[in-house]
C-alpha atoms as a PDB file:
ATOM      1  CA  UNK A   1     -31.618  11.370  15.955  1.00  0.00           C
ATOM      2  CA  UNK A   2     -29.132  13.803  14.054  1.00  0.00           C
ATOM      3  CA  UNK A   3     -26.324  12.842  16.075  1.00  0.00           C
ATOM      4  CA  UNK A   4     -26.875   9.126  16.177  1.00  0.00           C
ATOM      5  CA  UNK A   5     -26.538   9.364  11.660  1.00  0.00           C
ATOM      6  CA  UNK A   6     -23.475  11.810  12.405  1.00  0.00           C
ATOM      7  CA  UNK A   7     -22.002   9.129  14.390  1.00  0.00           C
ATOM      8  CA  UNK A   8     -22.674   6.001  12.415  1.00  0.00           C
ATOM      9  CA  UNK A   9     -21.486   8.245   9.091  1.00  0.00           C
ATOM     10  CA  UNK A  10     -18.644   8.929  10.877  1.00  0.00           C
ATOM     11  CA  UNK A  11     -18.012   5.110  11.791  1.00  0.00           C
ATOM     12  CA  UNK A  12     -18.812   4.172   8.282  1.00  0.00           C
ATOM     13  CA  UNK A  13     -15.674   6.587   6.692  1.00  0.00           C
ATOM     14  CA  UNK A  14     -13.215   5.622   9.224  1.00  0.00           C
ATOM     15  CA  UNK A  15     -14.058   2.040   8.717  1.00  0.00           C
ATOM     16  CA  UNK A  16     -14.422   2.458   4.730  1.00  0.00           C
ATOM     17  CA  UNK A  17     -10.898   3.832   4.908  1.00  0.00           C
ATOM     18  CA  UNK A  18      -9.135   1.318   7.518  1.00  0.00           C
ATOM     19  CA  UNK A  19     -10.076  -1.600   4.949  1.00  0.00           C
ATOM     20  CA  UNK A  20      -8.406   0.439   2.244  1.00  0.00           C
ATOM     21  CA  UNK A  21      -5.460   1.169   3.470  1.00  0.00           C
ATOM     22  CA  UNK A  22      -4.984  -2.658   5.071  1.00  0.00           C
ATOM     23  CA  UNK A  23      -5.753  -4.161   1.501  1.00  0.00           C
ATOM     24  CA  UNK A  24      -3.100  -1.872   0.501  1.00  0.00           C
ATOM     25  CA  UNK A  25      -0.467  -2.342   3.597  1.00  0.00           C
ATOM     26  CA  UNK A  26      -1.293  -6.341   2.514  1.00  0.00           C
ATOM     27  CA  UNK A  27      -0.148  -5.401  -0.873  1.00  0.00           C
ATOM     28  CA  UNK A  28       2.953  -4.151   0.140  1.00  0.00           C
ATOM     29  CA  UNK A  29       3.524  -7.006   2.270  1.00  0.00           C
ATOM     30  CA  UNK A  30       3.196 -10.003   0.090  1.00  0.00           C
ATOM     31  CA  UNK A  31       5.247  -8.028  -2.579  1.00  0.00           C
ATOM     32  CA  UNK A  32       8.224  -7.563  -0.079  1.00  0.00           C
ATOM     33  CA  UNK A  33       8.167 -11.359   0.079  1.00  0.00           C
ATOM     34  CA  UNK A  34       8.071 -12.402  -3.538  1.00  0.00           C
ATOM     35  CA  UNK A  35      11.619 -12.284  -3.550  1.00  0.00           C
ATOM     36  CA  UNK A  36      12.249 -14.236  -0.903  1.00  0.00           C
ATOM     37  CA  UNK A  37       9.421 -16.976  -2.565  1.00  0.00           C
ATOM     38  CA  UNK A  38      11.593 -17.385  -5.302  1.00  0.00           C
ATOM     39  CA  UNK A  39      14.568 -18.104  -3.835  1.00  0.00           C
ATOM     40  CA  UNK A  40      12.864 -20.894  -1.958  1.00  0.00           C
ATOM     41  CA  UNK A  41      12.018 -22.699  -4.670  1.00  0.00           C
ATOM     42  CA  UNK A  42      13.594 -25.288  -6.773  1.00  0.00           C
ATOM     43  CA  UNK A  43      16.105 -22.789  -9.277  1.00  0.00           C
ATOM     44  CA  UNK A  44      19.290 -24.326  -8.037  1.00  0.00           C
ATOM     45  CA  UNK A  45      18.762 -27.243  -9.689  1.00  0.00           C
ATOM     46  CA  UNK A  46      17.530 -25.321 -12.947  1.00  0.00           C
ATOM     47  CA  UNK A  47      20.392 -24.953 -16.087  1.00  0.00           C
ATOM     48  CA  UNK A  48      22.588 -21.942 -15.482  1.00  0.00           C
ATOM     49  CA  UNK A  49      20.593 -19.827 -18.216  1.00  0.00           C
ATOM     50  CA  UNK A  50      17.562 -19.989 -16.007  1.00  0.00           C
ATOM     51  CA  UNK A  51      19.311 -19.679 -12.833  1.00  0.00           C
ATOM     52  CA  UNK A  52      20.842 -16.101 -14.380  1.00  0.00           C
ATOM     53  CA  UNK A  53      17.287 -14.925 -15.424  1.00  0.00           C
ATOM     54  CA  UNK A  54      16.093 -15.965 -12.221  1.00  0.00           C
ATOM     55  CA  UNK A  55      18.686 -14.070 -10.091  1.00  0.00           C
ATOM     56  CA  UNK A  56      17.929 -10.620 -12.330  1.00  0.00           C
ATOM     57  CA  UNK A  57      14.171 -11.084 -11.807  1.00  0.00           C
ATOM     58  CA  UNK A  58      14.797 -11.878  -8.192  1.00  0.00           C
ATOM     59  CA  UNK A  59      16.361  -8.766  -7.717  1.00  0.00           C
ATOM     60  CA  UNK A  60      14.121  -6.796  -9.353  1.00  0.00           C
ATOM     61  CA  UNK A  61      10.896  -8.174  -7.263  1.00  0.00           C
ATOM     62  CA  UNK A  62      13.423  -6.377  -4.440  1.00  0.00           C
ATOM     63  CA  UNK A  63      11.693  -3.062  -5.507  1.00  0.00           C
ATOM     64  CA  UNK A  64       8.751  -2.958  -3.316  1.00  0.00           C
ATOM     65  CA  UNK A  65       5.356  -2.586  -4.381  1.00  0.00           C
ATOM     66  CA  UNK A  66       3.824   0.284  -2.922  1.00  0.00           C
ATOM     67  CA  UNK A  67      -0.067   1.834  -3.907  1.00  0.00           C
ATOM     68  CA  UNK A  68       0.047   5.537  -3.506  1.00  0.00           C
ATOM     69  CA  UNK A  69      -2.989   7.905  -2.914  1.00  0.00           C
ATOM     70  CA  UNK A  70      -2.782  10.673  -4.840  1.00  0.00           C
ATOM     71  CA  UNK A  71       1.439  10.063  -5.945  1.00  0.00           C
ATOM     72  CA  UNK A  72       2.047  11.587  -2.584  1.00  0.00           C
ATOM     73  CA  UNK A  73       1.396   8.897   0.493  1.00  0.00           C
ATOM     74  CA  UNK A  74       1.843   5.330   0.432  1.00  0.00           C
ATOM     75  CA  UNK A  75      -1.663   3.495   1.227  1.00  0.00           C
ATOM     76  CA  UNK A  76      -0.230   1.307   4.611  1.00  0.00           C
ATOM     77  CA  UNK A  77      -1.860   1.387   7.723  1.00  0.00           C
ATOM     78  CA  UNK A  78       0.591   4.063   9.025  1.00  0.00           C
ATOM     79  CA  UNK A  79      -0.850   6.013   6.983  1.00  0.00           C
ATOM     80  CA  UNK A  80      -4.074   5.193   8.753  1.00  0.00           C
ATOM     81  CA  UNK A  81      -2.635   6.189  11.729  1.00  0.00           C
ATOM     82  CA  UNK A  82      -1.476   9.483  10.915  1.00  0.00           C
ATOM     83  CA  UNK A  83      -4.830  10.513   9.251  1.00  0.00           C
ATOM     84  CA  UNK A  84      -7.521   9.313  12.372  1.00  0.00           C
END
């Protein structure tokens, strides 16, 4: 009966921590396309003030988002990999 709690436990941590570190590959994901979201919208046709602030904010969504666990790795499903 030991074994069979062991084993669930054990199913419940890796589980617990694949959902964490997908949430946070996700993350990273939708902020690498941010940029790109911008630029597909309508700012061409906005006055060239806007279109300037547009182009600076544009490049600084370029930075990618990244959650880190502990300020050492990056919470992505590689890191998933490497840890089970």
């Amino acid at each position: 009966m030991e074994h069979i709690l062991y084993v669930l436990l054990c199913f419940y941590f890796i589980a617990d921590l694949f959902m964490i570190t997908y949430l946070g590959n996700e993350i990273m994901l939708s902020s690498n396309r941010l940029s790109y979201s911008l630029f597909e919208s309508d700012w061409y046709n906005q006055p060239q003030s806007i279109k300037k602030n547009i182009i600076i904010f544009g490049e600084y969504l370029k930075q990618p988002t990244q959650l880190l666990i502990g300020k050492l790795y990056p919470l992505t499903l590689e890191t998933f990999t490497k840890v089970c």
